[in-house]
C-alpha atoms as a PDB file:
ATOM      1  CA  UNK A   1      -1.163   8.045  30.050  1.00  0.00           C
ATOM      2  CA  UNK A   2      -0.276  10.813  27.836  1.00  0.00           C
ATOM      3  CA  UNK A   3       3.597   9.217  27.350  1.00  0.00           C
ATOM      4  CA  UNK A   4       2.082   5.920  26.490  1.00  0.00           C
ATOM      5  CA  UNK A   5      -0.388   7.321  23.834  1.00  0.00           C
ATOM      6  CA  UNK A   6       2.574   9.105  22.162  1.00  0.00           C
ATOM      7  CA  UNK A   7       4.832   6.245  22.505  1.00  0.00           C
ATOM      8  CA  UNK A   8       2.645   4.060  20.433  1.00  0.00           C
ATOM      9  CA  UNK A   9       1.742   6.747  17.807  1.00  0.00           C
ATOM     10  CA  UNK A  10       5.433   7.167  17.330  1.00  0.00           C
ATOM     11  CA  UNK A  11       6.236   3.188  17.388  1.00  0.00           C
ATOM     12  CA  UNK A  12       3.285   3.008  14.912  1.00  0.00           C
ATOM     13  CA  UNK A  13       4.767   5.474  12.558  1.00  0.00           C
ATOM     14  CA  UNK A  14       8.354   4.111  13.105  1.00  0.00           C
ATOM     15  CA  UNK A  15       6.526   0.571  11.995  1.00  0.00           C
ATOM     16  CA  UNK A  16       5.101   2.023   9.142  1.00  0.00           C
ATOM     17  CA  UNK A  17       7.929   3.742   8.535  1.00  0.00           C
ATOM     18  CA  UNK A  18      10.267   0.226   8.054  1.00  0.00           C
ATOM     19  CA  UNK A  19       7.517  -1.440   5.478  1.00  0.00           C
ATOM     20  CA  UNK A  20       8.330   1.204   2.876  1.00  0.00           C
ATOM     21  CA  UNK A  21      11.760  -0.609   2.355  1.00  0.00           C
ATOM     22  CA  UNK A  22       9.658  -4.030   1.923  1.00  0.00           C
ATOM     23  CA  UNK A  23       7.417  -2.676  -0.360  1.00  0.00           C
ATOM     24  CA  UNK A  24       9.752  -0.430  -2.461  1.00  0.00           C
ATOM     25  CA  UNK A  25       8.349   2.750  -2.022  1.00  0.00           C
ATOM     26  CA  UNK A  26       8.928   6.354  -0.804  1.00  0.00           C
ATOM     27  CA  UNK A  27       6.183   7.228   1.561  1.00  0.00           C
ATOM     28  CA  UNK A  28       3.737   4.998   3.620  1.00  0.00           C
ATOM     29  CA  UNK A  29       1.104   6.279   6.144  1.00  0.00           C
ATOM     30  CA  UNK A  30      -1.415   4.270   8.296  1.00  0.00           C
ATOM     31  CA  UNK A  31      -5.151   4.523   8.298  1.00  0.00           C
ATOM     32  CA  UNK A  32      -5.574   6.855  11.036  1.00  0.00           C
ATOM     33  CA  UNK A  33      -3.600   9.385   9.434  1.00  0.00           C
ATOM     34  CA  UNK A  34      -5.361   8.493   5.964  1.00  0.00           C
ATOM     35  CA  UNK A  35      -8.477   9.056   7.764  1.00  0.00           C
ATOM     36  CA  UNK A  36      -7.662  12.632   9.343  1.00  0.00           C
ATOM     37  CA  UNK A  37      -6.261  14.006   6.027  1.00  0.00           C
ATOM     38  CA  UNK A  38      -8.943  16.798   5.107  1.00  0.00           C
ATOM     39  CA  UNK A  39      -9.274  16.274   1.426  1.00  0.00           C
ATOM     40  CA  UNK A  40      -7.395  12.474   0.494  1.00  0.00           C
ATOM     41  CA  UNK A  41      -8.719  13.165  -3.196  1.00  0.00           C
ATOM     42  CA  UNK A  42      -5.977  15.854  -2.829  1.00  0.00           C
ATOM     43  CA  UNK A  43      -3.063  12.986  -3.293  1.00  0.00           C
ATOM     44  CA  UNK A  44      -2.343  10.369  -5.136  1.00  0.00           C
ATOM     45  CA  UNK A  45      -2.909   7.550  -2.496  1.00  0.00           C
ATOM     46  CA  UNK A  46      -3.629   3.743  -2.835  1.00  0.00           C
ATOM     47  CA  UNK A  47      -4.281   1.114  -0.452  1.00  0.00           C
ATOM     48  CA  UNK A  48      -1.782  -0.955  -0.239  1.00  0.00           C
ATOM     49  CA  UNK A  49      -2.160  -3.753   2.124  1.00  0.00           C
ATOM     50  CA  UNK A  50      -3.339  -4.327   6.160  1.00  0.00           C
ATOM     51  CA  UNK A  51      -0.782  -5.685   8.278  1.00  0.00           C
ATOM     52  CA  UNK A  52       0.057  -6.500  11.879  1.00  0.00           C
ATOM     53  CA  UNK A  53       3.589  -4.648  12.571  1.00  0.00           C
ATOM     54  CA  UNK A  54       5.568  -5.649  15.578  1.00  0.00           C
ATOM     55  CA  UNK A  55       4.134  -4.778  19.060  1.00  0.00           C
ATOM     56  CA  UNK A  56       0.456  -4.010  18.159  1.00  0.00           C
ATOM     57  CA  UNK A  57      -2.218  -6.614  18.605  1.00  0.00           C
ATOM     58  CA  UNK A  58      -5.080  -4.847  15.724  1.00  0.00           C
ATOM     59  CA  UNK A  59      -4.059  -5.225  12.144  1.00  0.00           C
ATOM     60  CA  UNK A  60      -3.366  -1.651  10.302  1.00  0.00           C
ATOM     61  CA  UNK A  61      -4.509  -0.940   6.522  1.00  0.00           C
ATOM     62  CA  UNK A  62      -1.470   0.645   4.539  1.00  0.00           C
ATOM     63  CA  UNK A  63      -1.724   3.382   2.014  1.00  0.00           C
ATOM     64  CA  UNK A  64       0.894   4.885  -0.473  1.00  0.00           C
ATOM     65  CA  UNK A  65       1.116   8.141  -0.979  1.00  0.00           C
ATOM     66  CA  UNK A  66       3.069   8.764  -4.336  1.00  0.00           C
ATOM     67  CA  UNK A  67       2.595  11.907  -5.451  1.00  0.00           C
ATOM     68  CA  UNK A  68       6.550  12.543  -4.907  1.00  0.00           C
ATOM     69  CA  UNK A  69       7.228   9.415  -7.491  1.00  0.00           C
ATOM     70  CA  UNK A  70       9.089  10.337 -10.694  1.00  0.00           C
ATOM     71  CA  UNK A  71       6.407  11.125 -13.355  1.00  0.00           C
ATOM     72  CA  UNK A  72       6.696   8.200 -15.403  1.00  0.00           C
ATOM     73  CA  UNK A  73       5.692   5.755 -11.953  1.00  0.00           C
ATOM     74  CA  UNK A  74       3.472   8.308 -10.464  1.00  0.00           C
ATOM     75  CA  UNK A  75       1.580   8.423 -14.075  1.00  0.00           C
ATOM     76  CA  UNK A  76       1.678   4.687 -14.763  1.00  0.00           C
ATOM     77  CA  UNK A  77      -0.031   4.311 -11.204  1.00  0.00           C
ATOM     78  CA  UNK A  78      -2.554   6.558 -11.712  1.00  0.00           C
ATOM     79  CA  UNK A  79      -3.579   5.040 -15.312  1.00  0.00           C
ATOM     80  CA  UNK A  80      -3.269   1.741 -13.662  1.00  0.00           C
ATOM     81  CA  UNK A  81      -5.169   2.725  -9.721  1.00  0.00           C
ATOM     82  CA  UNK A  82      -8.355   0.946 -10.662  1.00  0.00           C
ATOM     83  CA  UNK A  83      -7.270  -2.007 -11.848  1.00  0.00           C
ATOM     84  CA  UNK A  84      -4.708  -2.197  -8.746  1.00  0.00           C
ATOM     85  CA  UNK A  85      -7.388  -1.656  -6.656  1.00  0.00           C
ATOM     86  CA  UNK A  86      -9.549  -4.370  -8.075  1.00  0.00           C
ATOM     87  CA  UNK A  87      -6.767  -6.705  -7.444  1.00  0.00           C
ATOM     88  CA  UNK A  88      -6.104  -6.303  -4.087  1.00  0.00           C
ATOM     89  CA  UNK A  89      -9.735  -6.778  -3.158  1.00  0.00           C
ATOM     90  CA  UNK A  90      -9.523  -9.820  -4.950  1.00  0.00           C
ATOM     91  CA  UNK A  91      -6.475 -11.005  -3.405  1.00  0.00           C
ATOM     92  CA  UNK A  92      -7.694  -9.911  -0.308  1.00  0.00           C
ATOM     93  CA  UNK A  93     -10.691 -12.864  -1.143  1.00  0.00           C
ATOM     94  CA  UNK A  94      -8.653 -14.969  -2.058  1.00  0.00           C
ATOM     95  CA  UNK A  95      -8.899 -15.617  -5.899  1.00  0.00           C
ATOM     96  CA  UNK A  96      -5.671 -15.578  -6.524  1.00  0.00           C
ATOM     97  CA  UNK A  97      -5.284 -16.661  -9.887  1.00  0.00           C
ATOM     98  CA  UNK A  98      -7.444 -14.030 -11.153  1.00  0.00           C
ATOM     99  CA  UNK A  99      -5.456 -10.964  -8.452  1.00  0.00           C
ATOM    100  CA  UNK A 100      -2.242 -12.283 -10.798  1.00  0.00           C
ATOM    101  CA  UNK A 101      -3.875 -11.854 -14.010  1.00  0.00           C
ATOM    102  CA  UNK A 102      -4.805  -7.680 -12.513  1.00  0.00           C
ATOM    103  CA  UNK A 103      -1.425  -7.573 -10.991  1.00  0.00           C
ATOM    104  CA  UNK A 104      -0.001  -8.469 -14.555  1.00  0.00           C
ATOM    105  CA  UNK A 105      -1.799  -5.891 -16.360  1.00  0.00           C
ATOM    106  CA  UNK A 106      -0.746  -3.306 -13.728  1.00  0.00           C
ATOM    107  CA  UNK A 107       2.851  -4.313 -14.901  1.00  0.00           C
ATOM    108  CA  UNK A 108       2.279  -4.421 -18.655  1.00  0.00           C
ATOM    109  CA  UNK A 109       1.210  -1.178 -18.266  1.00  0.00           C
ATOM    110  CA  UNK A 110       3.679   0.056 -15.706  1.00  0.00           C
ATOM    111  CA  UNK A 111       6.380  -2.399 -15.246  1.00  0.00           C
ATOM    112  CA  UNK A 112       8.188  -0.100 -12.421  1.00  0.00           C
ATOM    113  CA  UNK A 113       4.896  -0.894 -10.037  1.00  0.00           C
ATOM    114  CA  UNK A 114       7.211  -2.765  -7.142  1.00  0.00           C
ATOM    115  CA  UNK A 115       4.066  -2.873  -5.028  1.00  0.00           C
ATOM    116  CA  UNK A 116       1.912  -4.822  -7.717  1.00  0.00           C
ATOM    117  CA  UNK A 117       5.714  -7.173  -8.675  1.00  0.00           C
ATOM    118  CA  UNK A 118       5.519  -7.968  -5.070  1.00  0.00           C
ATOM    119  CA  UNK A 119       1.869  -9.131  -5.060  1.00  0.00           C
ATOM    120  CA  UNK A 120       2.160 -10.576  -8.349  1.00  0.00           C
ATOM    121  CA  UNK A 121       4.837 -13.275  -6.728  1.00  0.00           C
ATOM    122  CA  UNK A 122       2.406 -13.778  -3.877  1.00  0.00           C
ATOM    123  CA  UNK A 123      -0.186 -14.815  -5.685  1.00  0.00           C
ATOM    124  CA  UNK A 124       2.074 -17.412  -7.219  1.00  0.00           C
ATOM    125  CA  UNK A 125       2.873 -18.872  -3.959  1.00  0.00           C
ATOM    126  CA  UNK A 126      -0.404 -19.214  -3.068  1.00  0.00           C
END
């Protein structure tokens, strides 16, 4: 029982692990290890998305941890967290004309947000 637990913690991370490359960014963690960190006021985190990676059945929120960014991202993100945030939850609903118009001020103000690029062309697919 033990082996299996571990197995899938480490498959989880490995998971994880892959979507940075899709989503252009450095570090990635999951929600139970965004949920066990002490103080996550501590980092600069942002949720990013919930997705169902390969060989799980429950769907898994995504957070960014970017406090290792180069200080012109890592600063544009922070400036622009809110208004991220207030696009994904409307993505998330489904308004997706008004996500794009957040998504574009994200880039306006930080045109090196891949994350917010990326959901910018989904909401024009949608």
């Amino acid at each position: 029982m033990d082996s299996t637990v571990i197995s899938d913690a480490v498959n989880l991370a490995s998971r994880i692990e892959g979507l940075t490359k899709n989503y252009g960014v450095a570090l990635l963690i999951g929600d139970r290890t965004f949920c066990s960190l002490k103080n996550p006021n501590s980092y600069d985190i942002r949720h990013i998305d919930r997705v169902q990676v390969k060989g799980k059945s429950e769907i898994v929120s995504v957070y960014e941890v970017f406090d290792a960014d180069p200080p012109a991202i890592r600063e544009g993100k922070l400036i622009t967290k809110s208004i991220f945030e207030e696009a994904i939850q409307l993505y998330n609903k489904g308004s997706y004309p008004e996500a794009a118009r957040f998504f574009e001020k994200c880039l306006r103000i930080n045109p090196a947000d891949q994350v917010a690029q990326i959901y910018l062309e989904r909401t024009q697919s949608h």
